[in-house]
C-alpha atoms as a PDB file:
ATOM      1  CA  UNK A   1     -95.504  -7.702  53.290  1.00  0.00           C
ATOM      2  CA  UNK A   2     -92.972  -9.802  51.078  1.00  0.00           C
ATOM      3  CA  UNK A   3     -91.947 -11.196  54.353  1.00  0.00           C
ATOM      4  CA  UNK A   4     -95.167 -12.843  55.118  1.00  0.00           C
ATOM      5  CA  UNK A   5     -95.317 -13.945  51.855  1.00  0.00           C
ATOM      6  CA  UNK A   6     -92.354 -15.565  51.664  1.00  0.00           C
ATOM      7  CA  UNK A   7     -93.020 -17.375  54.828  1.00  0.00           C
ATOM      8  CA  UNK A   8     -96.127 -18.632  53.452  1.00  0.00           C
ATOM      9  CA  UNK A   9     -94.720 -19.822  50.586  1.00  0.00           C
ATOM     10  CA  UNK A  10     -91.947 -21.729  52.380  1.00  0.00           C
ATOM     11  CA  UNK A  11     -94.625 -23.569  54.857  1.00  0.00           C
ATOM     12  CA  UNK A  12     -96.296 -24.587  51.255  1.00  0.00           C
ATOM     13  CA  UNK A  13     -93.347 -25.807  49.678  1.00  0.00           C
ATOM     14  CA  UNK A  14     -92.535 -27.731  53.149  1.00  0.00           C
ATOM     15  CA  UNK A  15     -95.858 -29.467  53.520  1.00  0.00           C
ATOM     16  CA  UNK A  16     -95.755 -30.580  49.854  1.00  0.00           C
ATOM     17  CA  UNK A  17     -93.466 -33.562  49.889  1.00  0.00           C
ATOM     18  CA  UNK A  18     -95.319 -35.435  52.648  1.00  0.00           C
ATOM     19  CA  UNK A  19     -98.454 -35.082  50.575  1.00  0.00           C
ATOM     20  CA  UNK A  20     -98.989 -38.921  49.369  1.00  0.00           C
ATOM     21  CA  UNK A  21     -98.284 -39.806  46.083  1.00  0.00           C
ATOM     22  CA  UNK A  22    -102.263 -40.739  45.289  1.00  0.00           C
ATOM     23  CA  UNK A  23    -103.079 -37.263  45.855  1.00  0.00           C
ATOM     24  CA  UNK A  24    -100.727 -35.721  43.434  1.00  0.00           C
ATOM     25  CA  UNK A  25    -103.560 -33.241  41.946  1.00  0.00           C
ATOM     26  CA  UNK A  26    -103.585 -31.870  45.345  1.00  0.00           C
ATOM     27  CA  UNK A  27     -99.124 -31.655  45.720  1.00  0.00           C
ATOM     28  CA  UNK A  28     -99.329 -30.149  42.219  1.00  0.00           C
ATOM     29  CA  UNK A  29    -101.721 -27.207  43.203  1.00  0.00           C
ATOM     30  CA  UNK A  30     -99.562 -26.438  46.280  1.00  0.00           C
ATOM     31  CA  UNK A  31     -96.604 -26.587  44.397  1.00  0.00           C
ATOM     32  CA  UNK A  32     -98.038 -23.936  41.922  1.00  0.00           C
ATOM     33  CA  UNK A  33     -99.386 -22.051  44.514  1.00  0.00           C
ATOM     34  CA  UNK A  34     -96.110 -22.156  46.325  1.00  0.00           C
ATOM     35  CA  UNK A  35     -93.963 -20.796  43.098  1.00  0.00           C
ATOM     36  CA  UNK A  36     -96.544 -18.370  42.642  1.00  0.00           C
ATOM     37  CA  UNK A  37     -95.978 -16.985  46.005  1.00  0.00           C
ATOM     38  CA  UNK A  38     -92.399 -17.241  45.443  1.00  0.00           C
ATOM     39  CA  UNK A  39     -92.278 -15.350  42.536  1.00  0.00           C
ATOM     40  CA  UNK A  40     -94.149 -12.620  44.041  1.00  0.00           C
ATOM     41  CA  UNK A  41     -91.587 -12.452  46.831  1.00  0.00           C
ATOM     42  CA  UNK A  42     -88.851 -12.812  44.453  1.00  0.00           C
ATOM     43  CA  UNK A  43     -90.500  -9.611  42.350  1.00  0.00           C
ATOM     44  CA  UNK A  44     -90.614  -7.499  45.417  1.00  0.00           C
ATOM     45  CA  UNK A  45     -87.706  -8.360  47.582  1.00  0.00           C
ATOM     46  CA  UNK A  46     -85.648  -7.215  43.808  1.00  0.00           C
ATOM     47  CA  UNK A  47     -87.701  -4.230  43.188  1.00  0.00           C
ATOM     48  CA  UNK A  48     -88.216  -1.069  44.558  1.00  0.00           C
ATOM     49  CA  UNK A  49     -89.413   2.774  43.153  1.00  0.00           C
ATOM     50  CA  UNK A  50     -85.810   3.814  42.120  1.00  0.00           C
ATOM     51  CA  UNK A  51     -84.201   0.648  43.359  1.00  0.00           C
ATOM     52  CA  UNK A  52     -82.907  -2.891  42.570  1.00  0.00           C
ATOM     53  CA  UNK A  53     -81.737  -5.068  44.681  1.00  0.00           C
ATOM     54  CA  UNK A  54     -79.205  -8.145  43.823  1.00  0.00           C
ATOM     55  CA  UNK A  55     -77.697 -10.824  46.356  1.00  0.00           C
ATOM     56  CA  UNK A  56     -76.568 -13.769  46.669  1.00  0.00           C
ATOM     57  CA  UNK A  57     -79.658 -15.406  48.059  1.00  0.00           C
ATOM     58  CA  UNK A  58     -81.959 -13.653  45.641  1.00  0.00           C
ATOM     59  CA  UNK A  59     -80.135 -15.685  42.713  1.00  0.00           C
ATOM     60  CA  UNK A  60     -80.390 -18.967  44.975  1.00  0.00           C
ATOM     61  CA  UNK A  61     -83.754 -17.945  45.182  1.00  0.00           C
ATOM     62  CA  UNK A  62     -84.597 -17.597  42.026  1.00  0.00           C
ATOM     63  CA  UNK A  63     -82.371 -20.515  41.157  1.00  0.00           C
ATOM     64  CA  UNK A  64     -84.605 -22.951  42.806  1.00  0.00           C
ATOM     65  CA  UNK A  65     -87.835 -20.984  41.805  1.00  0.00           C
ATOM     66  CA  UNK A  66     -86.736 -22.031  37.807  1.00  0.00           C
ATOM     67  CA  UNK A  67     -85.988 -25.485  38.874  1.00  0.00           C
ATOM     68  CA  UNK A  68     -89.738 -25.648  40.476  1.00  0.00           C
ATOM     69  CA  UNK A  69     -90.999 -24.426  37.527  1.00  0.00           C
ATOM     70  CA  UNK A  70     -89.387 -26.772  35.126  1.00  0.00           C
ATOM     71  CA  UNK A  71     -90.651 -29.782  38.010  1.00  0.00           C
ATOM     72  CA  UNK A  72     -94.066 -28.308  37.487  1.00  0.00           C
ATOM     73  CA  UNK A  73     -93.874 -28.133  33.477  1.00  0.00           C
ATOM     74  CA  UNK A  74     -92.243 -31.577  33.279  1.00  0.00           C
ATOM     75  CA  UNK A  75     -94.397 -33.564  35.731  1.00  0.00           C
ATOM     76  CA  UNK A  76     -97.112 -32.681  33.450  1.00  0.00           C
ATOM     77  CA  UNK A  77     -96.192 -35.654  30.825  1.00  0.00           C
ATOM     78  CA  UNK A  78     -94.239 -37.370  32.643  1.00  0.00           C
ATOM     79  CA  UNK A  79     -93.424 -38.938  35.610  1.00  0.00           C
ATOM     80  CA  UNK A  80     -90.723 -37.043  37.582  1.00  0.00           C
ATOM     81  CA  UNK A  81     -91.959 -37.459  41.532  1.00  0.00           C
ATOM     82  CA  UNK A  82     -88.868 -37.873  43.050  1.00  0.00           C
ATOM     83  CA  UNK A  83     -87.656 -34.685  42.461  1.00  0.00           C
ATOM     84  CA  UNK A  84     -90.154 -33.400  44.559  1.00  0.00           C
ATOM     85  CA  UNK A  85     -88.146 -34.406  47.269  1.00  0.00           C
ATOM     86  CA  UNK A  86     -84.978 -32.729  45.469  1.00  0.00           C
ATOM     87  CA  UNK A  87     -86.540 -29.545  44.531  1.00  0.00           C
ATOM     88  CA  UNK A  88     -89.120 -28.686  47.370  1.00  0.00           C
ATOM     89  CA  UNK A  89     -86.856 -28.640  50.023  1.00  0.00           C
ATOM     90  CA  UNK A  90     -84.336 -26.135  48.441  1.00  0.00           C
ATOM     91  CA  UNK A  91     -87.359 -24.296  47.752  1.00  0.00           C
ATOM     92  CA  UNK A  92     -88.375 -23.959  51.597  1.00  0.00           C
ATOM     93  CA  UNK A  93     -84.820 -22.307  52.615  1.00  0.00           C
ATOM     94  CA  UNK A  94     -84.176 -20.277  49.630  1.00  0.00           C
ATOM     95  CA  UNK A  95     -87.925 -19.015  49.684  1.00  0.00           C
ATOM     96  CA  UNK A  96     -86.972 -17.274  53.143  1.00  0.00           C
ATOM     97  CA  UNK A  97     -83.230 -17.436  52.883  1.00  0.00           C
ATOM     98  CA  UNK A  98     -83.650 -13.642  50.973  1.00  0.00           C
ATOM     99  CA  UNK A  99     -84.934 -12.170  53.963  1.00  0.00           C
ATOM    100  CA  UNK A 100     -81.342 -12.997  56.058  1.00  0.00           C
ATOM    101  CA  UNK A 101     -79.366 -11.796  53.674  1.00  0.00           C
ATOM    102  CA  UNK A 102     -80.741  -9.166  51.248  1.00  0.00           C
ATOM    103  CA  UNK A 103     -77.845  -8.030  49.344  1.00  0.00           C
ATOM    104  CA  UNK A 104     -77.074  -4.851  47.993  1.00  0.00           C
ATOM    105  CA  UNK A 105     -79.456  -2.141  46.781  1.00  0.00           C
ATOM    106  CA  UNK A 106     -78.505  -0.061  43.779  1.00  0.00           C
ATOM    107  CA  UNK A 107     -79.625   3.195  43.210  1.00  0.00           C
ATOM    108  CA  UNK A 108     -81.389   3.527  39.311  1.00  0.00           C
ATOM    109  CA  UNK A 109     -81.755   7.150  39.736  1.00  0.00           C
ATOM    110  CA  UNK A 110     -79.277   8.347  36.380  1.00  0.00           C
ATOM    111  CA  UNK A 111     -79.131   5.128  34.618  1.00  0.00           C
ATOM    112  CA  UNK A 112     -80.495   3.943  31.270  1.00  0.00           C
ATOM    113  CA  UNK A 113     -83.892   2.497  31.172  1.00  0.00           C
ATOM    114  CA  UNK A 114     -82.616  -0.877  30.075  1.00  0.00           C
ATOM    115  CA  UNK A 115     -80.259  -1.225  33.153  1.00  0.00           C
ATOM    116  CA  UNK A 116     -83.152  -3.061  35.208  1.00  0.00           C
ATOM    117  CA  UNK A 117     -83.940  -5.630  32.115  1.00  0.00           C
ATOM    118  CA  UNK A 118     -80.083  -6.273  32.100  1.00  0.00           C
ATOM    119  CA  UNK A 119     -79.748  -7.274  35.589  1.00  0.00           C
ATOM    120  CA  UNK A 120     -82.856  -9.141  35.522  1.00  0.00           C
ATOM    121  CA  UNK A 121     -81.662 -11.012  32.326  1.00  0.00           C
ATOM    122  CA  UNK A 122     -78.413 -12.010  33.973  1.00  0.00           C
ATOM    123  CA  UNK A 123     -80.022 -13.023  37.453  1.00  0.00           C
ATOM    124  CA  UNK A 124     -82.371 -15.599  35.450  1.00  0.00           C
ATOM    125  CA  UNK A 125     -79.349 -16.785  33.295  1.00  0.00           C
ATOM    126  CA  UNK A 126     -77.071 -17.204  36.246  1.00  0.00           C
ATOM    127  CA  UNK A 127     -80.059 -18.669  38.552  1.00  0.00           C
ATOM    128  CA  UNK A 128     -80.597 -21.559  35.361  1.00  0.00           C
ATOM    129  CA  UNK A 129     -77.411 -22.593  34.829  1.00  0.00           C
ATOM    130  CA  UNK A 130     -76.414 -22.744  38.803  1.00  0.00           C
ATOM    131  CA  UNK A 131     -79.465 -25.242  38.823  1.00  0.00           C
ATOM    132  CA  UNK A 132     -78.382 -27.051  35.572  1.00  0.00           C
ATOM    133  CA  UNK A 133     -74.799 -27.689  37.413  1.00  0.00           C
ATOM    134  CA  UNK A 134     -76.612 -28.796  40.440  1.00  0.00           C
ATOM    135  CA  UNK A 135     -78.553 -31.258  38.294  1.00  0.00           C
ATOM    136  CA  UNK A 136     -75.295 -32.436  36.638  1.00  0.00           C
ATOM    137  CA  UNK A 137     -73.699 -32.949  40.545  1.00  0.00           C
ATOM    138  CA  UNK A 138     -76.876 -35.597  41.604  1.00  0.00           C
ATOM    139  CA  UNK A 139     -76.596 -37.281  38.073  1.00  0.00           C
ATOM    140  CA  UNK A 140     -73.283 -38.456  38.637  1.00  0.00           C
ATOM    141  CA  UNK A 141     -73.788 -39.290  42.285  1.00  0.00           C
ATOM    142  CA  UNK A 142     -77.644 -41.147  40.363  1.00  0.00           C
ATOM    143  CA  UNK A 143     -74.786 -43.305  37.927  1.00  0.00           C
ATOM    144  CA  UNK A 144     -72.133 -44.045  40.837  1.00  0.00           C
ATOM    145  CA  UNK A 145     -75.548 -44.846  42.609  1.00  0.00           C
ATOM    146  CA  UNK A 146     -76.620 -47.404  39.485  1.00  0.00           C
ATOM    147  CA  UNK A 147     -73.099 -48.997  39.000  1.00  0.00           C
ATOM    148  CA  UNK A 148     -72.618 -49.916  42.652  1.00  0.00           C
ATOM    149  CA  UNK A 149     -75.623 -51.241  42.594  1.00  0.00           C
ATOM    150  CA  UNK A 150     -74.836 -53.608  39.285  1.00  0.00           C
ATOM    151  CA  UNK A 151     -71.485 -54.124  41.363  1.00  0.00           C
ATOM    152  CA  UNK A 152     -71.994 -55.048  44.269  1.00  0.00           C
ATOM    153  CA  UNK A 153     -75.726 -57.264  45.861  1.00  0.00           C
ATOM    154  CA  UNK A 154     -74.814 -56.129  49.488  1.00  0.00           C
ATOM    155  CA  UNK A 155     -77.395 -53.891  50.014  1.00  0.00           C
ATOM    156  CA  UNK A 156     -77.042 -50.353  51.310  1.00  0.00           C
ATOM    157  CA  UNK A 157     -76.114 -49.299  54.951  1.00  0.00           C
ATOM    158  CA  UNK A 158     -75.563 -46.725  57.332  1.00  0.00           C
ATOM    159  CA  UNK A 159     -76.022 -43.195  55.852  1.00  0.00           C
ATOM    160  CA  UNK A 160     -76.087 -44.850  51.995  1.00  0.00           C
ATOM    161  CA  UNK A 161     -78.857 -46.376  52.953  1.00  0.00           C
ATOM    162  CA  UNK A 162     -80.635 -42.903  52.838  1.00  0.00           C
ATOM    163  CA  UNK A 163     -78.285 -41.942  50.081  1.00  0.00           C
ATOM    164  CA  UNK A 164     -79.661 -44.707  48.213  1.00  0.00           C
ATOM    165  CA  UNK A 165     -83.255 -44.338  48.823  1.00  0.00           C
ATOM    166  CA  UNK A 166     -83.286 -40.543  47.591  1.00  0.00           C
ATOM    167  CA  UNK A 167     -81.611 -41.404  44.571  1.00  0.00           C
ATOM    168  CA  UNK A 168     -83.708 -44.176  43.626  1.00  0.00           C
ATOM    169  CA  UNK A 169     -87.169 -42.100  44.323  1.00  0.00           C
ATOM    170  CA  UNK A 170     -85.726 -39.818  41.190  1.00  0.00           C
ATOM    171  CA  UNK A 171     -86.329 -40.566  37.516  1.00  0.00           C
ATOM    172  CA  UNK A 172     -84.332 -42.461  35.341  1.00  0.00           C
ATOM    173  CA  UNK A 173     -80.908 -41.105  33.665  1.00  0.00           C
ATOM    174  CA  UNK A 174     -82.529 -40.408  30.373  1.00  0.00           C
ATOM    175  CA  UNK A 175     -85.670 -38.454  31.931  1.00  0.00           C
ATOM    176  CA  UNK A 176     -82.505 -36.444  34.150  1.00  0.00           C
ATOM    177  CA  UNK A 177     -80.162 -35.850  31.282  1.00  0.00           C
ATOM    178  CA  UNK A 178     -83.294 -34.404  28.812  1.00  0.00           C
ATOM    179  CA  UNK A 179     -84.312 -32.096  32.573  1.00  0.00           C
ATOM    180  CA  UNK A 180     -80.474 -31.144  31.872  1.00  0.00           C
ATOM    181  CA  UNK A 181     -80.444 -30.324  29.150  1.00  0.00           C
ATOM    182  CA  UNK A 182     -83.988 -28.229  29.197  1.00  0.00           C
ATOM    183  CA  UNK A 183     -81.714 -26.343  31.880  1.00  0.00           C
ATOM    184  CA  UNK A 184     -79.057 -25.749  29.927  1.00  0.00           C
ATOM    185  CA  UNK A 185     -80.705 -24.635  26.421  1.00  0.00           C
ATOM    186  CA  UNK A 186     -82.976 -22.006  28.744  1.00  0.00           C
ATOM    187  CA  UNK A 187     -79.782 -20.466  31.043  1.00  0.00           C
ATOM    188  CA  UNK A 188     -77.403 -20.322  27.033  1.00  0.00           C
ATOM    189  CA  UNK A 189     -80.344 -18.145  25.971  1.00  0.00           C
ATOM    190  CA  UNK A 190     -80.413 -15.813  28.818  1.00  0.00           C
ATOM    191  CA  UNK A 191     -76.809 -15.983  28.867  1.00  0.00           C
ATOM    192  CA  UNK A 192     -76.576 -15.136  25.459  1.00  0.00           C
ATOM    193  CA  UNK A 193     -78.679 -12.142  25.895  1.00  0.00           C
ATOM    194  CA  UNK A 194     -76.506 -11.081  28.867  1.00  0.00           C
ATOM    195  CA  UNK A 195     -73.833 -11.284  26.758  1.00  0.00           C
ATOM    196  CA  UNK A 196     -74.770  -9.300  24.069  1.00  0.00           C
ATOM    197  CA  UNK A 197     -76.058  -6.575  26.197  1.00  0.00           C
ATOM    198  CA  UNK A 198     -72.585  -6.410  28.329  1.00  0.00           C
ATOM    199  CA  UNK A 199     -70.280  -6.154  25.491  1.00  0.00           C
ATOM    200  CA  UNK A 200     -72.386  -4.921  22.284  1.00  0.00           C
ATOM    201  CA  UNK A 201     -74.483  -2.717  24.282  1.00  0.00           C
ATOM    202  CA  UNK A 202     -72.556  -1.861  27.160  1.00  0.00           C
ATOM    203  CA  UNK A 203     -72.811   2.188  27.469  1.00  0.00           C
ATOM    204  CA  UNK A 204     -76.336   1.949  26.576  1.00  0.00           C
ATOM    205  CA  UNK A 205     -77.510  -0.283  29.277  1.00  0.00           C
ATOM    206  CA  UNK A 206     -74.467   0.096  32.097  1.00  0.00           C
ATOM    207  CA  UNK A 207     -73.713   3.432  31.326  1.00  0.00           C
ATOM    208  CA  UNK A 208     -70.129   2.678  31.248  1.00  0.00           C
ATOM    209  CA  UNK A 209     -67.745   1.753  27.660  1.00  0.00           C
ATOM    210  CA  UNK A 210     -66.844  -1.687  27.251  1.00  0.00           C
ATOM    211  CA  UNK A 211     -64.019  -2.929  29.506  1.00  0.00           C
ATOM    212  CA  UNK A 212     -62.361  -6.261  29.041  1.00  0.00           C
ATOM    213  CA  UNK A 213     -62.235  -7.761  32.246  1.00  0.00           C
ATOM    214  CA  UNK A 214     -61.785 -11.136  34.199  1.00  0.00           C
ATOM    215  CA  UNK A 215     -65.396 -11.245  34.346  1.00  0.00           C
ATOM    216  CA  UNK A 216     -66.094 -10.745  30.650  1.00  0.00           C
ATOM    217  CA  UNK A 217     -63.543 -13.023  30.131  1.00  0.00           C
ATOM    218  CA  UNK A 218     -64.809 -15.809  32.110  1.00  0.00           C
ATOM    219  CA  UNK A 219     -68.314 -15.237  30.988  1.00  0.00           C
ATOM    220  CA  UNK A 220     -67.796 -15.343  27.060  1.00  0.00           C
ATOM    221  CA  UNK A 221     -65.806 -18.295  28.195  1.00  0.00           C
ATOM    222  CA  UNK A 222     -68.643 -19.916  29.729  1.00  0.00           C
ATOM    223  CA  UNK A 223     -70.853 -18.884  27.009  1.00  0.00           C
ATOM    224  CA  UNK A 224     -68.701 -20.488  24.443  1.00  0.00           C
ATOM    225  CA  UNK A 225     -68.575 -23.826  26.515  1.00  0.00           C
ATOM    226  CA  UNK A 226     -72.153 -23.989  27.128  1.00  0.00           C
ATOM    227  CA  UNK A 227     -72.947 -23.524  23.479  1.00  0.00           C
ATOM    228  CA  UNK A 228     -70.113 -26.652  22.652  1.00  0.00           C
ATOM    229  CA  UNK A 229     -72.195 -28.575  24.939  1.00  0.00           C
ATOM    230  CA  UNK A 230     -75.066 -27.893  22.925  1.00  0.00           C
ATOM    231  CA  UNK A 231     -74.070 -28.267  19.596  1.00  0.00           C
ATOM    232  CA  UNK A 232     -72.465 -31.776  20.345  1.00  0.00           C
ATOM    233  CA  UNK A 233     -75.826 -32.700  21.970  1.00  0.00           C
ATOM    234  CA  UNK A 234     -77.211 -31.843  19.178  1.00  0.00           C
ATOM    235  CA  UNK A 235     -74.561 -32.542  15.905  1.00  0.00           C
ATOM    236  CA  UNK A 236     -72.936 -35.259  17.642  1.00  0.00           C
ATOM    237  CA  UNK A 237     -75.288 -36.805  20.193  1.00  0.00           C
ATOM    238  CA  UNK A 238     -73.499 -36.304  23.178  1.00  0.00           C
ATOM    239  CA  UNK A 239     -74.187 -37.868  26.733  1.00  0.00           C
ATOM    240  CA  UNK A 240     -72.803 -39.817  29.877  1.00  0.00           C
ATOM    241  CA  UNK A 241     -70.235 -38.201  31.644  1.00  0.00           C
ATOM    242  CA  UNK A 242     -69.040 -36.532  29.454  1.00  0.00           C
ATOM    243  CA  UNK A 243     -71.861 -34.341  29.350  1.00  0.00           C
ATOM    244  CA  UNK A 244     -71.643 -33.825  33.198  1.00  0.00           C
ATOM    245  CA  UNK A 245     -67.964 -32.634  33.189  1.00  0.00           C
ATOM    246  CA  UNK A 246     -68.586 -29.950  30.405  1.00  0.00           C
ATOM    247  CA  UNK A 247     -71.732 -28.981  32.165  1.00  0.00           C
ATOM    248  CA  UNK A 248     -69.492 -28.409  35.606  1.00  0.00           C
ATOM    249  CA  UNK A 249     -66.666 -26.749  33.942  1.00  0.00           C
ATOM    250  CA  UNK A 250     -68.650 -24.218  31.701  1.00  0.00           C
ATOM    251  CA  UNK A 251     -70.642 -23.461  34.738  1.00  0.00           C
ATOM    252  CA  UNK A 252     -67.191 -23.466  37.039  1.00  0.00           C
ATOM    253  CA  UNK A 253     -66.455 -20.253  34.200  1.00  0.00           C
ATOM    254  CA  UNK A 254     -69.923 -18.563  35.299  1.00  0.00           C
ATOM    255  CA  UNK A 255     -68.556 -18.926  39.070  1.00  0.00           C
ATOM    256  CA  UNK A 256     -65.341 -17.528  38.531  1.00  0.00           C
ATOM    257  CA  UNK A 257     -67.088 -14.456  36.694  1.00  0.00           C
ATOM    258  CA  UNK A 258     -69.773 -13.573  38.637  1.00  0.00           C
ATOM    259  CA  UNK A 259     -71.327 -15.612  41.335  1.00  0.00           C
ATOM    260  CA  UNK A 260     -68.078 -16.468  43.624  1.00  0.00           C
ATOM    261  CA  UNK A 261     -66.744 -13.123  43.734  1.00  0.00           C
ATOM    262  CA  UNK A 262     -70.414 -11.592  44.864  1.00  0.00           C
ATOM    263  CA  UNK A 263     -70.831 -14.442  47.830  1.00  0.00           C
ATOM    264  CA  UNK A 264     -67.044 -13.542  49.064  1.00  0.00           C
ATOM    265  CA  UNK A 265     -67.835  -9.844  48.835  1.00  0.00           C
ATOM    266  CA  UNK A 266     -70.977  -9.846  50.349  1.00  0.00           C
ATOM    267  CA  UNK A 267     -70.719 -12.592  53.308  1.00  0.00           C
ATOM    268  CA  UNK A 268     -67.075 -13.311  53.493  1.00  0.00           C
ATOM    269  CA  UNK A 269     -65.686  -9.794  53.240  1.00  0.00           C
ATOM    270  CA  UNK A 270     -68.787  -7.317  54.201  1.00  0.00           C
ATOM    271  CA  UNK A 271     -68.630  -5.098  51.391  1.00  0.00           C
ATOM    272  CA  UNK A 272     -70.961  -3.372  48.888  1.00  0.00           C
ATOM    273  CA  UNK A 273     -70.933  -4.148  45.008  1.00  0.00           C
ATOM    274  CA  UNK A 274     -70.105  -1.319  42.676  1.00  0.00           C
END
């Protein structure tokens, strides 16, 4: 059934952005309808009776799904159409994208109760903060995009030109860099709670004692960076670039913990997770 549903979802998601701007009331309801689907799909294609499943595509998928939700909640109170045409797409391959590659199941039969709430904790913390770092990527190619402009008064050509007319469909800086930063503070708390499960709690929920690894190593690493980022934000008013580059190296941490090494195991190499 999640198949259906996550087809129907997808031709939502793909019929939204050529909905005219007049009749955003209507793009908004499909949108919500959409995520809704997608959510469902997500729920299902992760859970089983005695299961869970965890690929990949499922945290692209639910990657995007947050990033639709925070379009949704933003474009409430303000203004942030063009990244409709950012979001929505993403969110019509990775609504689907789950049923190509489904990842590995894992068998909950002997392990703590908590184990599921774990997982799901660090799929939404990993899923937020891959989407913050994608965020980070288009706002620096959005300022390279503003200074050529102020550079240069040949206008755009050849595949810039479409370059160019993406870019300038999405909300200013400011409006990007407070989406950012909504991105970040969500994906440090679910992060955080990750964390504290996998090293405070870690033969309570895994089932297994503490090990100091590359990947714990790389994540409290990550987690440390991300909360920098945060406190300067906050303390010492951080932005610009500067912002970007801390964003894309405390995320580059997260990679080199968890993400990267599932993809190459999964795709590259054709081998199950322990």
């Amino acid at each position: 059934m999640h198949i259906y549903l996550s087809f129907a979802a997808a031709l939502l998601y793909v019929i939204c952005p050529f909905i005219n701007s007049e009749r955003q009331r209507l793009a908004m309801g499909l949108t919500a309808l959409a995520w809704c689907l997608h959510g469902l799909t997500l729920g299902l294609g992760v859970y089983a009776p005695g299961t869970l499943r965890i690929g990949f595509a499922l945290m692209w998928s639910s990657a995007i799904w947050v990033s639709v939700l925070v379009y949704l909640v933003e474009n409430r109170n303000f203004s942030v159409e063009g990244l409709r045409f950012l979001v929505l797409p993403q969110a019509t391959l990775t609504s689907i994208l789950p049923i190509f590659f489904p990842g590995n199941v894992i068998i909950l039969s002997g392990k703590p109760a908590m184990f599921p709430w774990h997982i799901g904790v660090a799929v939404l913390a990993y899923s937020t903060l891959t989407i913050a770092a994608f965020h980070a990527l288009v706002m620096y190619v959005q300022d390279l995009h503003l200074h050529r402009q102020r550079q240069s008064r040949m206008p755009a050509t050849g595949s810039w030109l479409w370059l160019a007319k993406a870019l300038d469909r999405l909300p200013a800086l400011l409006k990007m860099e407070h989406i950012l930063f909504l991105l970040v503070s969500l994906g440090f708390v679910f992060l955080s709670l990750t964390v504290l499960s996998g090293v405070i709690f870690s033969e309570q929920v895994l089932g297994v004692a503490f090990k100091w690894n590359y990947k714990t190593s790389f994540s409290i690493l990550s987690w440390f960076l991300f909360a920098l980022l945060l406190v300067g934000r906050q303390w010492r008013g951080w932005r610009g670039k500067a912002v970007l580059r801390m964003t894309l190296l405390a995320f580059l941490s997260l990679l080199l913990a968890y993400v990267g090494s599932r993809f190459v195991l999964e795709v590259v190499l054709h081998r199950s997770l322990s």
